[in-house]
PDB file of N, CA and C in Angstrom:
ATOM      1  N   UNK A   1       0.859  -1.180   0.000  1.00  0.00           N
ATOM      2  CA  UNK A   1       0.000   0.000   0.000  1.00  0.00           C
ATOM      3  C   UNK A   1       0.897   1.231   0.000  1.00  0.00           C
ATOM      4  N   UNK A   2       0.720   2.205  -1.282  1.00  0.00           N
ATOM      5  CA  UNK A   2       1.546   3.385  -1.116  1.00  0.00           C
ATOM      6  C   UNK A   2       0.541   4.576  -0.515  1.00  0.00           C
ATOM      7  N   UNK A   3       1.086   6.072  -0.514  1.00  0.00           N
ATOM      8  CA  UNK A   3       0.051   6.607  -0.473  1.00  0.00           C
ATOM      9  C   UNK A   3       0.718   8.285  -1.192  1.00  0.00           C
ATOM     10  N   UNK A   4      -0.669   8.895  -1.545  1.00  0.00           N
ATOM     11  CA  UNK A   4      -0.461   9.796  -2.328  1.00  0.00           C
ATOM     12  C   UNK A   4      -1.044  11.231  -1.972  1.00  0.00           C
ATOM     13  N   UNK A   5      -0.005  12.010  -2.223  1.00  0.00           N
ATOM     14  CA  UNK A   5      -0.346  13.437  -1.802  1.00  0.00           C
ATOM     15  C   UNK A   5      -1.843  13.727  -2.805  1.00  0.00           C
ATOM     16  N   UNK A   6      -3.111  14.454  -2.024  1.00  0.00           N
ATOM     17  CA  UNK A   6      -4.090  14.871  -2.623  1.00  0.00           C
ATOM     18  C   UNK A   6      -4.703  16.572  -1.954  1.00  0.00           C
ATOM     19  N   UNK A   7      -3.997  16.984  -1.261  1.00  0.00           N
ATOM     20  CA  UNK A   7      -4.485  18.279  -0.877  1.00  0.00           C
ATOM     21  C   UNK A   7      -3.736  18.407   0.429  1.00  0.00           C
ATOM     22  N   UNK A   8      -4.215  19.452   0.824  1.00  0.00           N
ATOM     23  CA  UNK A   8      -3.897  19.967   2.063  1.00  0.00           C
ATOM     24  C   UNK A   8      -4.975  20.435   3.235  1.00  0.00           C
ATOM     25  N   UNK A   9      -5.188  20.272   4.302  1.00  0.00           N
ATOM     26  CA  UNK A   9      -6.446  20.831   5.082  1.00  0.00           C
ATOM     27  C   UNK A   9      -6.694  21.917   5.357  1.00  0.00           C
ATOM     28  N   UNK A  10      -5.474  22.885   5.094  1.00  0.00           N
ATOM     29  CA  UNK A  10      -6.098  24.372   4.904  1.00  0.00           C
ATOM     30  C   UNK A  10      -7.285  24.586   3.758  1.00  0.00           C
ATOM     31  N   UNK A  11      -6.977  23.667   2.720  1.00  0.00           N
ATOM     32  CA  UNK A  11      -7.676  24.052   1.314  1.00  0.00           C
ATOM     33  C   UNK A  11      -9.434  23.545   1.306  1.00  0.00           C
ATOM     34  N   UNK A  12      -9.638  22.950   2.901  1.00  0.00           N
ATOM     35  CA  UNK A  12     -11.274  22.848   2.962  1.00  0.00           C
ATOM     36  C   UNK A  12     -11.678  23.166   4.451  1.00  0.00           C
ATOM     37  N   UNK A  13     -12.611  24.005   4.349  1.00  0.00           N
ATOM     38  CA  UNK A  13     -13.083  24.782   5.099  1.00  0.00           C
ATOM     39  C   UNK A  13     -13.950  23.879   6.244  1.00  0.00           C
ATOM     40  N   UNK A  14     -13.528  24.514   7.551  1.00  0.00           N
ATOM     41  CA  UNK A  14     -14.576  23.085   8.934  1.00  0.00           C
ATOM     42  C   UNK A  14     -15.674  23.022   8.472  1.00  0.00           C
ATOM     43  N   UNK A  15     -16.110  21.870   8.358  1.00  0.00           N
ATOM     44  CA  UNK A  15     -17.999  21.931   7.761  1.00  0.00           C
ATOM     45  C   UNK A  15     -18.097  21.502   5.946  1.00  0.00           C
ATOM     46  N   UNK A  16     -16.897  22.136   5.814  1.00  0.00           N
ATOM     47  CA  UNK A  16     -17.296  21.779   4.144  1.00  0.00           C
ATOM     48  C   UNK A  16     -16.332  20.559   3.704  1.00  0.00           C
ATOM     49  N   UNK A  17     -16.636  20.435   2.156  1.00  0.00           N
ATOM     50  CA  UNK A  17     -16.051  19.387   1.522  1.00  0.00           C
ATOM     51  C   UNK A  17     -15.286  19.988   0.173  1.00  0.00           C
ATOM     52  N   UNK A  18     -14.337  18.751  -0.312  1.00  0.00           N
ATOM     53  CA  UNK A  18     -13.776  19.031  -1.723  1.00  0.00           C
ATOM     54  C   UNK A  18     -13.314  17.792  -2.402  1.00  0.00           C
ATOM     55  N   UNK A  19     -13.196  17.654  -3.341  1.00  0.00           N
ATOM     56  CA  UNK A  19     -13.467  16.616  -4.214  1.00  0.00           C
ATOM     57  C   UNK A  19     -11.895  16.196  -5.002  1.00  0.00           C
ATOM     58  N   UNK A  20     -11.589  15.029  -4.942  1.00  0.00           N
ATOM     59  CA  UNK A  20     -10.161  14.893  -5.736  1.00  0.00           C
ATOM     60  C   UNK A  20     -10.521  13.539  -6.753  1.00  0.00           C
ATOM     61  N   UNK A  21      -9.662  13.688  -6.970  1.00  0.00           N
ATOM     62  CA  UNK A  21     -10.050  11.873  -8.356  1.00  0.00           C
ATOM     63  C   UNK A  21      -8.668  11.253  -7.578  1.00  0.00           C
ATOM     64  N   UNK A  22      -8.910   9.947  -8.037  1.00  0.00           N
ATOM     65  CA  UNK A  22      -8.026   8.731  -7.614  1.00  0.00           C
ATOM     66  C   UNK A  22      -8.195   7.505  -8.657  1.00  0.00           C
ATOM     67  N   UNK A  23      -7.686   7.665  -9.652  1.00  0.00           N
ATOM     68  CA  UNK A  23      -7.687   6.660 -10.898  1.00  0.00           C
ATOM     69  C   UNK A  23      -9.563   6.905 -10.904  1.00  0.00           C
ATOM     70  N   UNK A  24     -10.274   5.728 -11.025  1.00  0.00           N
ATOM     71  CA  UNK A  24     -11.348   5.998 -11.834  1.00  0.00           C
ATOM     72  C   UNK A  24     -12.309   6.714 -10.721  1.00  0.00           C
ATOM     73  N   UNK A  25     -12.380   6.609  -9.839  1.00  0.00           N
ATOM     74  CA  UNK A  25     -13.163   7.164  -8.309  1.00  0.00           C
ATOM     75  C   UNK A  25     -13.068   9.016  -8.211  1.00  0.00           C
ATOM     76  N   UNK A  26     -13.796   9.807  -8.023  1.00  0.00           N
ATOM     77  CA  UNK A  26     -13.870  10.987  -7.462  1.00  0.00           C
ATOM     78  C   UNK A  26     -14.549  10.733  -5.958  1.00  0.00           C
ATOM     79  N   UNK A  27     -13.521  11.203  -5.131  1.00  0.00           N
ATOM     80  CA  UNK A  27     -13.377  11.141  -3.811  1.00  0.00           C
ATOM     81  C   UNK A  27     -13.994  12.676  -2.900  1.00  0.00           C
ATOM     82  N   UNK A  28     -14.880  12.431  -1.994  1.00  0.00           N
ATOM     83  CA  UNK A  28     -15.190  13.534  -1.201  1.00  0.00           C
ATOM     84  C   UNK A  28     -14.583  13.707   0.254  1.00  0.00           C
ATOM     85  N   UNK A  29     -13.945  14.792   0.240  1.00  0.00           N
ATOM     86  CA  UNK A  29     -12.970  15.255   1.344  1.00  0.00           C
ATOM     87  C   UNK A  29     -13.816  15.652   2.215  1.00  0.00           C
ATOM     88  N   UNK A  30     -13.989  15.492   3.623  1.00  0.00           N
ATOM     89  CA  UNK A  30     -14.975  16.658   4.508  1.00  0.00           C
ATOM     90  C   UNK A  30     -14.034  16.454   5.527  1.00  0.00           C
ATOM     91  N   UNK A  31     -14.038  18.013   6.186  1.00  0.00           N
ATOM     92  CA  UNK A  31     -12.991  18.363   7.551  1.00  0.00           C
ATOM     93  C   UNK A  31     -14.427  18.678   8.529  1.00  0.00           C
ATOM     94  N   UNK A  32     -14.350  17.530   9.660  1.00  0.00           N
ATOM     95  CA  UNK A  32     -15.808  17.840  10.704  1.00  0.00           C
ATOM     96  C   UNK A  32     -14.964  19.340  11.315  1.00  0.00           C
ATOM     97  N   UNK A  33     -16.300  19.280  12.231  1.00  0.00           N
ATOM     98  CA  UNK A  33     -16.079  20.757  13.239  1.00  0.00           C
ATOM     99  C   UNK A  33     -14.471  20.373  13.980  1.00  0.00           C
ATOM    100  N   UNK A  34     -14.138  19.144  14.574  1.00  0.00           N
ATOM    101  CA  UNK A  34     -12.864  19.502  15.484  1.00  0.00           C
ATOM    102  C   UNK A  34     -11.431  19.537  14.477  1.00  0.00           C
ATOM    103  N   UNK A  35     -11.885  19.302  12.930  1.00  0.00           N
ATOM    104  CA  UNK A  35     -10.476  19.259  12.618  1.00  0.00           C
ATOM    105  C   UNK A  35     -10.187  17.774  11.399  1.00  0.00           C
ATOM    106  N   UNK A  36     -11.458  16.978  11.876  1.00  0.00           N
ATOM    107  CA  UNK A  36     -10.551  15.652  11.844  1.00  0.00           C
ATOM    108  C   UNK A  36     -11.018  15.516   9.999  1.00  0.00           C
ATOM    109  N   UNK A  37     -10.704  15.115   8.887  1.00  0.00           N
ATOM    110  CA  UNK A  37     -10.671  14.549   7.737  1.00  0.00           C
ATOM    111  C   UNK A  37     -11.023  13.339   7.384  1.00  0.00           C
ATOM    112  N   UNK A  38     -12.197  13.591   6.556  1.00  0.00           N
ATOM    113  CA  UNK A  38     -12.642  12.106   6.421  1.00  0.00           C
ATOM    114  C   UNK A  38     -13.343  11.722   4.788  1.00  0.00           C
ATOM    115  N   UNK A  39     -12.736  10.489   4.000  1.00  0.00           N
ATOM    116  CA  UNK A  39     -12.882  10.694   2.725  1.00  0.00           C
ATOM    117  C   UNK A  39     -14.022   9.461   2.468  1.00  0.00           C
ATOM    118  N   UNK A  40     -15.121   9.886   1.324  1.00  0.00           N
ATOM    119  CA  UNK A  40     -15.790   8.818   0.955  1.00  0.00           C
ATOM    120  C   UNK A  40     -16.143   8.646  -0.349  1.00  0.00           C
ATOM    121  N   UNK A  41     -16.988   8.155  -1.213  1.00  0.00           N
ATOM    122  CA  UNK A  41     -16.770   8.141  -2.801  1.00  0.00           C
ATOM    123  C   UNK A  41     -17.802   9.171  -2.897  1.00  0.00           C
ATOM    124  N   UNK A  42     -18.183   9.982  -3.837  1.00  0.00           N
ATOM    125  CA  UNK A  42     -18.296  10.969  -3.905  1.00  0.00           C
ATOM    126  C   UNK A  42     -19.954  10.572  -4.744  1.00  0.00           C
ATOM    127  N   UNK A  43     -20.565   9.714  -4.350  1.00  0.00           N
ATOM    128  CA  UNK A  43     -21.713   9.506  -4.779  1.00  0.00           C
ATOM    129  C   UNK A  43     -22.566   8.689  -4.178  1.00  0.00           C
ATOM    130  N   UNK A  44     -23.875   9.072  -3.757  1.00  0.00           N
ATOM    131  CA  UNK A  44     -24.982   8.142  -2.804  1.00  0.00           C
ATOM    132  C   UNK A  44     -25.437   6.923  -3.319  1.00  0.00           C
ATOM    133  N   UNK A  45     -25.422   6.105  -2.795  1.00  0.00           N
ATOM    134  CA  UNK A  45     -25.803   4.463  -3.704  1.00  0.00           C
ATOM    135  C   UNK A  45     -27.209   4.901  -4.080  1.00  0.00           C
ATOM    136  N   UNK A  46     -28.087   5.673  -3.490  1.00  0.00           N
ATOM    137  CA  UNK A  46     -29.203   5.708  -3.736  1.00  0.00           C
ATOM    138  C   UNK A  46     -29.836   6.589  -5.200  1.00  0.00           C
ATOM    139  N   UNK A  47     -29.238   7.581  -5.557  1.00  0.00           N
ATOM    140  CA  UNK A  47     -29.647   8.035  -6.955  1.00  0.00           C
ATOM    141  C   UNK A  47     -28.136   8.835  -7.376  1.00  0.00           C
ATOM    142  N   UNK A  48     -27.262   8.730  -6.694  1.00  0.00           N
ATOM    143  CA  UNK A  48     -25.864   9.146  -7.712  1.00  0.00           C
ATOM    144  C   UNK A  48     -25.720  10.271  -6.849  1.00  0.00           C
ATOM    145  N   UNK A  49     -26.166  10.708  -6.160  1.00  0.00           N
ATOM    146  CA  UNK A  49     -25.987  12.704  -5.529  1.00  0.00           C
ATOM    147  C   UNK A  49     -24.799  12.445  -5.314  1.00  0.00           C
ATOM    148  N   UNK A  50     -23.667  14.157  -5.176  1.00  0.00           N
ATOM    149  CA  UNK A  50     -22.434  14.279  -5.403  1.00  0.00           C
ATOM    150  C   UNK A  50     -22.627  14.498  -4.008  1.00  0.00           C
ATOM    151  N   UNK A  51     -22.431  13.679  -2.803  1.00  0.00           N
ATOM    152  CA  UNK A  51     -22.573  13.818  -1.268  1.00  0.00           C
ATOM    153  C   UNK A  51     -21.141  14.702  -0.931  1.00  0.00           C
ATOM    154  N   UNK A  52     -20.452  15.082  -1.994  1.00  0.00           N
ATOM    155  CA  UNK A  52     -19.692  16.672  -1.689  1.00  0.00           C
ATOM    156  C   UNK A  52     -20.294  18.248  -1.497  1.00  0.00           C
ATOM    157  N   UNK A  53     -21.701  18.122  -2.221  1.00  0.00           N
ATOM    158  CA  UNK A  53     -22.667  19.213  -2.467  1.00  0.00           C
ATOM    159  C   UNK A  53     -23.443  18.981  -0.582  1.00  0.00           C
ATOM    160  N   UNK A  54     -23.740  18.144  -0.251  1.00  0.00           N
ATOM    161  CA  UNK A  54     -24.786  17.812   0.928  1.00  0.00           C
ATOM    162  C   UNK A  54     -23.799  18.497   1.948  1.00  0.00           C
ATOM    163  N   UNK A  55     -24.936  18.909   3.142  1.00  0.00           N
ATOM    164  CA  UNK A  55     -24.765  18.829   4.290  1.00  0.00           C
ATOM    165  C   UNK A  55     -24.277  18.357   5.605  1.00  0.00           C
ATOM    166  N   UNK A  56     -22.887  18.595   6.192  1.00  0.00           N
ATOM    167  CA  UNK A  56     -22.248  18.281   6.996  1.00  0.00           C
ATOM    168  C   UNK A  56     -23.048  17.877   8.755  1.00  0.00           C
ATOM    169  N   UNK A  57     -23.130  17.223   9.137  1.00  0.00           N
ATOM    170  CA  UNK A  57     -24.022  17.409  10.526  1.00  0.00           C
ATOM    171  C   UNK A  57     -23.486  15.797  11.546  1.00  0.00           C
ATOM    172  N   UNK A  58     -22.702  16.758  12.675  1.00  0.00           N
ATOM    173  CA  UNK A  58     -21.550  15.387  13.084  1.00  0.00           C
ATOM    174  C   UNK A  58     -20.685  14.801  12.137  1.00  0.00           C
ATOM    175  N   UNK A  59     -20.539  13.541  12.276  1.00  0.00           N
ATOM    176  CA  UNK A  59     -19.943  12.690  11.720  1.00  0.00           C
ATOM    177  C   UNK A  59     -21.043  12.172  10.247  1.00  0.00           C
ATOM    178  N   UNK A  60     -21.440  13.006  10.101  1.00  0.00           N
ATOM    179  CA  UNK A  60     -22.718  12.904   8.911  1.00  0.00           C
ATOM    180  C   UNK A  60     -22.848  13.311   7.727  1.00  0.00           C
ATOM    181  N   UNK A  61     -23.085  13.180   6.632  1.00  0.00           N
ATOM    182  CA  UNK A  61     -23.212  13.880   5.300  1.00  0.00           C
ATOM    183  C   UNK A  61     -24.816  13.412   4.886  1.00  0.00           C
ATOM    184  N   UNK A  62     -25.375  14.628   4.625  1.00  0.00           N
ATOM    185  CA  UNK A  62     -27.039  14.010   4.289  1.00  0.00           C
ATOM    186  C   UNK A  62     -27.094  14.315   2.721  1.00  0.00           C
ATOM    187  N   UNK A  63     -27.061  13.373   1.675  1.00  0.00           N
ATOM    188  CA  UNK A  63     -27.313  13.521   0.245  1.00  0.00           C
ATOM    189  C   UNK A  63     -28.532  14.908  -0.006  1.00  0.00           C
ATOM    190  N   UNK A  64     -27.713  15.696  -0.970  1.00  0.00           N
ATOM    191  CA  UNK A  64     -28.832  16.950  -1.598  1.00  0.00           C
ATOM    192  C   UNK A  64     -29.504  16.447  -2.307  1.00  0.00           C
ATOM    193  N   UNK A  65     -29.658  15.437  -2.913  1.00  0.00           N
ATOM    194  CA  UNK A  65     -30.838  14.969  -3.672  1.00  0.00           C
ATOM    195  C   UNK A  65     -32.145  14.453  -2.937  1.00  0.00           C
ATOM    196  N   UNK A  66     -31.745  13.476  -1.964  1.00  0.00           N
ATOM    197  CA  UNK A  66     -32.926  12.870  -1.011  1.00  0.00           C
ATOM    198  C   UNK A  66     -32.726  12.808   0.661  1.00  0.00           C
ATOM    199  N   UNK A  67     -31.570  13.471   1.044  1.00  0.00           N
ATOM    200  CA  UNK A  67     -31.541  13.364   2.468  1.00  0.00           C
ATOM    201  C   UNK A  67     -30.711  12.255   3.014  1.00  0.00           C
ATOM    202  N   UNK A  68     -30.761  11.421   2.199  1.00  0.00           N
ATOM    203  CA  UNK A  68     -30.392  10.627   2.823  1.00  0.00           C
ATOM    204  C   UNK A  68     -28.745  10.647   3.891  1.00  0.00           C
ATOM    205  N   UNK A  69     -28.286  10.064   4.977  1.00  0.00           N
ATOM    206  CA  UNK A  69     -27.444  10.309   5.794  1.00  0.00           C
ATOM    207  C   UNK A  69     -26.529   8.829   6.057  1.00  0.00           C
ATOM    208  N   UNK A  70     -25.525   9.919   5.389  1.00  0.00           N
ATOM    209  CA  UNK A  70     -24.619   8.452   5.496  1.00  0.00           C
ATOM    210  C   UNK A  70     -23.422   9.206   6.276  1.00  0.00           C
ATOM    211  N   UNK A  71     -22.826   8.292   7.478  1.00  0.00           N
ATOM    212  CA  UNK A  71     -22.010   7.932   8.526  1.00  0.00           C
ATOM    213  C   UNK A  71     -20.711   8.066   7.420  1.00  0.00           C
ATOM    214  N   UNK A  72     -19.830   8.764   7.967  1.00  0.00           N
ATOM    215  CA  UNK A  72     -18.736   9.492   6.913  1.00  0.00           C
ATOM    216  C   UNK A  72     -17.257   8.266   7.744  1.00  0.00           C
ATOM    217  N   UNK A  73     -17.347   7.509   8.787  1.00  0.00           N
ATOM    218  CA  UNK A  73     -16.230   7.204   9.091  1.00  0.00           C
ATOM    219  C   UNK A  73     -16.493   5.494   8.650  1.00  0.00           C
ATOM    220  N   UNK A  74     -17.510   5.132   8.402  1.00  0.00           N
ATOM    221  CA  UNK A  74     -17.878   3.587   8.332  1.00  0.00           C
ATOM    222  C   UNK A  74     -19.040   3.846   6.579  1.00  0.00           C
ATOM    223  N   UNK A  75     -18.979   4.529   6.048  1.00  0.00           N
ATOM    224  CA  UNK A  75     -19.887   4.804   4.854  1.00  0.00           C
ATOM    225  C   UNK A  75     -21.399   4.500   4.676  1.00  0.00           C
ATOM    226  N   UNK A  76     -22.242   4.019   6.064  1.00  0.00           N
ATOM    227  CA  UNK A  76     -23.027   3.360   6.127  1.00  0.00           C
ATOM    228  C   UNK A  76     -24.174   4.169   6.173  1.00  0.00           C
ATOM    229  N   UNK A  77     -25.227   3.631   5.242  1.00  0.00           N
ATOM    230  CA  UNK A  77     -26.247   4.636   4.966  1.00  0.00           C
ATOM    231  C   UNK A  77     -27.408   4.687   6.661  1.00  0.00           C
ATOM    232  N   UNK A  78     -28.084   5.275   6.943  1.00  0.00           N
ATOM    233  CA  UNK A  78     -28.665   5.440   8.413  1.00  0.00           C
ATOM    234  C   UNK A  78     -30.179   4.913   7.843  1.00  0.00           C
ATOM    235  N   UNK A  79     -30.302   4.240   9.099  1.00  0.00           N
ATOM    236  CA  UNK A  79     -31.618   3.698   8.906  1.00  0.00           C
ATOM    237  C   UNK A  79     -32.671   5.056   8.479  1.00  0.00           C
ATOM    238  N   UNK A  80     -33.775   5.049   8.074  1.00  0.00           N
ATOM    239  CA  UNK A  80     -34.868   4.236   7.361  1.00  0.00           C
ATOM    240  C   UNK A  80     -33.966   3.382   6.077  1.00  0.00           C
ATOM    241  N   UNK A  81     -33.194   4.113   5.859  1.00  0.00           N
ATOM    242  CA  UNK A  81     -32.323   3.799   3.976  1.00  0.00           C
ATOM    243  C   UNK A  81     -31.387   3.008   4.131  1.00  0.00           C
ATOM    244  N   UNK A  82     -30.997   1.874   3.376  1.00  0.00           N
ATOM    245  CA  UNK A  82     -29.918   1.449   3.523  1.00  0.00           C
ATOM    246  C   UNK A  82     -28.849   1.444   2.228  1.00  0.00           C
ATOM    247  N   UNK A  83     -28.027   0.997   2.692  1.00  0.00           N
ATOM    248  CA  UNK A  83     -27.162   0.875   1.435  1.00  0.00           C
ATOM    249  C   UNK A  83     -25.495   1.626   2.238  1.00  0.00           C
ATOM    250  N   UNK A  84     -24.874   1.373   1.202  1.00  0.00           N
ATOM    251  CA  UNK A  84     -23.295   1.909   1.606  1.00  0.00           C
ATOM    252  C   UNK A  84     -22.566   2.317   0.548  1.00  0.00           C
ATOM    253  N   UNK A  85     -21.538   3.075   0.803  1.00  0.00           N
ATOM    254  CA  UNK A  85     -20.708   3.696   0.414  1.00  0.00           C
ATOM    255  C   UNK A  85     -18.640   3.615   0.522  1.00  0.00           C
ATOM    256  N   UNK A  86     -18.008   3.338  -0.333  1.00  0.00           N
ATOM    257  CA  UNK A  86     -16.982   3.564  -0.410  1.00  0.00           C
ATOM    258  C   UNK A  86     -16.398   4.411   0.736  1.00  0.00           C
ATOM    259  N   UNK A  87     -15.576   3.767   1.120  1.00  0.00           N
ATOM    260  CA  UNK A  87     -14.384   5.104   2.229  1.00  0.00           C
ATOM    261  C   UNK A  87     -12.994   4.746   1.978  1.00  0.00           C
ATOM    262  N   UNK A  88     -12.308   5.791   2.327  1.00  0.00           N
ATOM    263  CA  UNK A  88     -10.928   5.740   1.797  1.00  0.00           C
ATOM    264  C   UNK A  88     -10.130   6.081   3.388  1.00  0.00           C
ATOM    265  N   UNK A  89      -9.166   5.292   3.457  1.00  0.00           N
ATOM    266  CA  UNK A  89      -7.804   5.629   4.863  1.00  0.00           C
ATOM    267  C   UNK A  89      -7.034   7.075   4.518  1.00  0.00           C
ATOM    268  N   UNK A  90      -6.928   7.710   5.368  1.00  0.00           N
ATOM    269  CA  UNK A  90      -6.437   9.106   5.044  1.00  0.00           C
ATOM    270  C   UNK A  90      -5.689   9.136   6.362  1.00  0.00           C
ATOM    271  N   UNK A  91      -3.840   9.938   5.615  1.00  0.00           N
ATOM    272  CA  UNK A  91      -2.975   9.990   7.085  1.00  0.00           C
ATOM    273  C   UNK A  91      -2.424  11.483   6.710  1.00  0.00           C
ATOM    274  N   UNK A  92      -2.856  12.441   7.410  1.00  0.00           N
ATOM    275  CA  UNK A  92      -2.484  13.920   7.413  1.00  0.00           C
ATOM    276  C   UNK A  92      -0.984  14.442   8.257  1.00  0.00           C
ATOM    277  N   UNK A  93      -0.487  14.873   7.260  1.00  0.00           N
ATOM    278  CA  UNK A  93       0.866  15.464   8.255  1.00  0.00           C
ATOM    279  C   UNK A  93       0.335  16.666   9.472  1.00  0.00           C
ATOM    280  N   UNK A  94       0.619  16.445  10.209  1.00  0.00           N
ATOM    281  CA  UNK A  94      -0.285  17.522  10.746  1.00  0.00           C
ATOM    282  C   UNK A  94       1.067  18.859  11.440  1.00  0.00           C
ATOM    283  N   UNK A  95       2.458  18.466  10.745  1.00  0.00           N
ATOM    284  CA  UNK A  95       3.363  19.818  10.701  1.00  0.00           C
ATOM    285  C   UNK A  95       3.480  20.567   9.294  1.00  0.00           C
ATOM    286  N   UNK A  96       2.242  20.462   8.479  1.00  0.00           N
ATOM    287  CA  UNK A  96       2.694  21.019   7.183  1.00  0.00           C
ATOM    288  C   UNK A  96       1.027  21.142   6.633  1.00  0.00           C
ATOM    289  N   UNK A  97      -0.209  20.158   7.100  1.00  0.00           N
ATOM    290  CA  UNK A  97      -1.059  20.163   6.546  1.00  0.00           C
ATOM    291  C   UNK A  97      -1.608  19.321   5.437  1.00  0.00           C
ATOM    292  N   UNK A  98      -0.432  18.532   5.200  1.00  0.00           N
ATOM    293  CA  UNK A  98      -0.607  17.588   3.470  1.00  0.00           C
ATOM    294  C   UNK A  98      -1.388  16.875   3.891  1.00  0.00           C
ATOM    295  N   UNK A  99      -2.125  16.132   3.351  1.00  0.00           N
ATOM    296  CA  UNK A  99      -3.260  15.116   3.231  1.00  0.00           C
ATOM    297  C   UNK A  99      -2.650  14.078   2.422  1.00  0.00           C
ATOM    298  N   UNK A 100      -3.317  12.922   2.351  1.00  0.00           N
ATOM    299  CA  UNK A 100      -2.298  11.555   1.889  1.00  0.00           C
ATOM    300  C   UNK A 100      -3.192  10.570   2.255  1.00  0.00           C
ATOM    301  N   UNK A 101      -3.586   9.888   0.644  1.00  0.00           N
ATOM    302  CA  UNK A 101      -4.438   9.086  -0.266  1.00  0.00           C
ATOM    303  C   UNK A 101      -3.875   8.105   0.265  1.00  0.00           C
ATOM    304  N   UNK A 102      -4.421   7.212   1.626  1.00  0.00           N
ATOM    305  CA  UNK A 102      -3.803   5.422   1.664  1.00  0.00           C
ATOM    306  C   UNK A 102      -4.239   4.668   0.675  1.00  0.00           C
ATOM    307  N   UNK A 103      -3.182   4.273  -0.284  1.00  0.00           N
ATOM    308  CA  UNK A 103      -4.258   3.235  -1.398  1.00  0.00           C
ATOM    309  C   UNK A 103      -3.473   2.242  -1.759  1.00  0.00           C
TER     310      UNK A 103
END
C-alpha cells in the first residue's frame, strides 16, 4: 500500500467538503467541526448525488438529492435507507497540513 499526496487541510473549510479523483473514483474530502478529515466516494448508492454538495451534521453527510445520511467514518447509509458507500484511509501530516491518499 503506497500513499499519495491529494491536498492539504487548509484548502477545505470546517464543515465543508472538496473533491479529488483517484484513478477511476472521485473522492469527497470533509474536515468535521474539530479538525478531523474524512474521505468517501463521492456519490450516494441511492440516486448518484455528489454527497460533496450535501450537508455536513456530526460525523454525517445528508445527500442533496434525497436526504439521505450516510455515517462518513464507516460509509453506512442510516436507517430508514440502507445501502453503503466507499471510504478511503487518510494519514495527514499535521506539521505542514498535506493530506495523503492510503491506497
Amino acid at each position: 500500500m503506497g500513499k499519495h499526496l491529494i491536498g492539504n487541510i487548509s484548502e477545505i473549510d470546517p464543515l465543508g467538503a472538496r473533491t479529488v479523483r483517484h484513478g477511476d473514483k472521485e473522492i469527497a474530502l470533509f474536515r468535521l467541526s474539530d479538525g478531523e478529515v474524512l474521505a468517501v466516494e463521492n456519490k450516494c448508492p441511492h440516486k448518484g448525488g455528489k454527497l460533496s454538495e450535501g450537508m455536513v451534521c456530526g460525523g454525517n453527510v445528508h445527500c442533496p438529492l434525497h436526504d439521505w445520511k450516510i455515517d462518513l467514518r464507516s460509509g453506512q447509509v442510516q436507517k430508514p435507507d440502507d445501502g453503503c458507500v466507499g471510504t478511503f484511509e487518510l494519514e495527514i501530516d499535521r506539521s505542514n497540513g498535506s493530506i495523503y491518499l492510503k491506497a
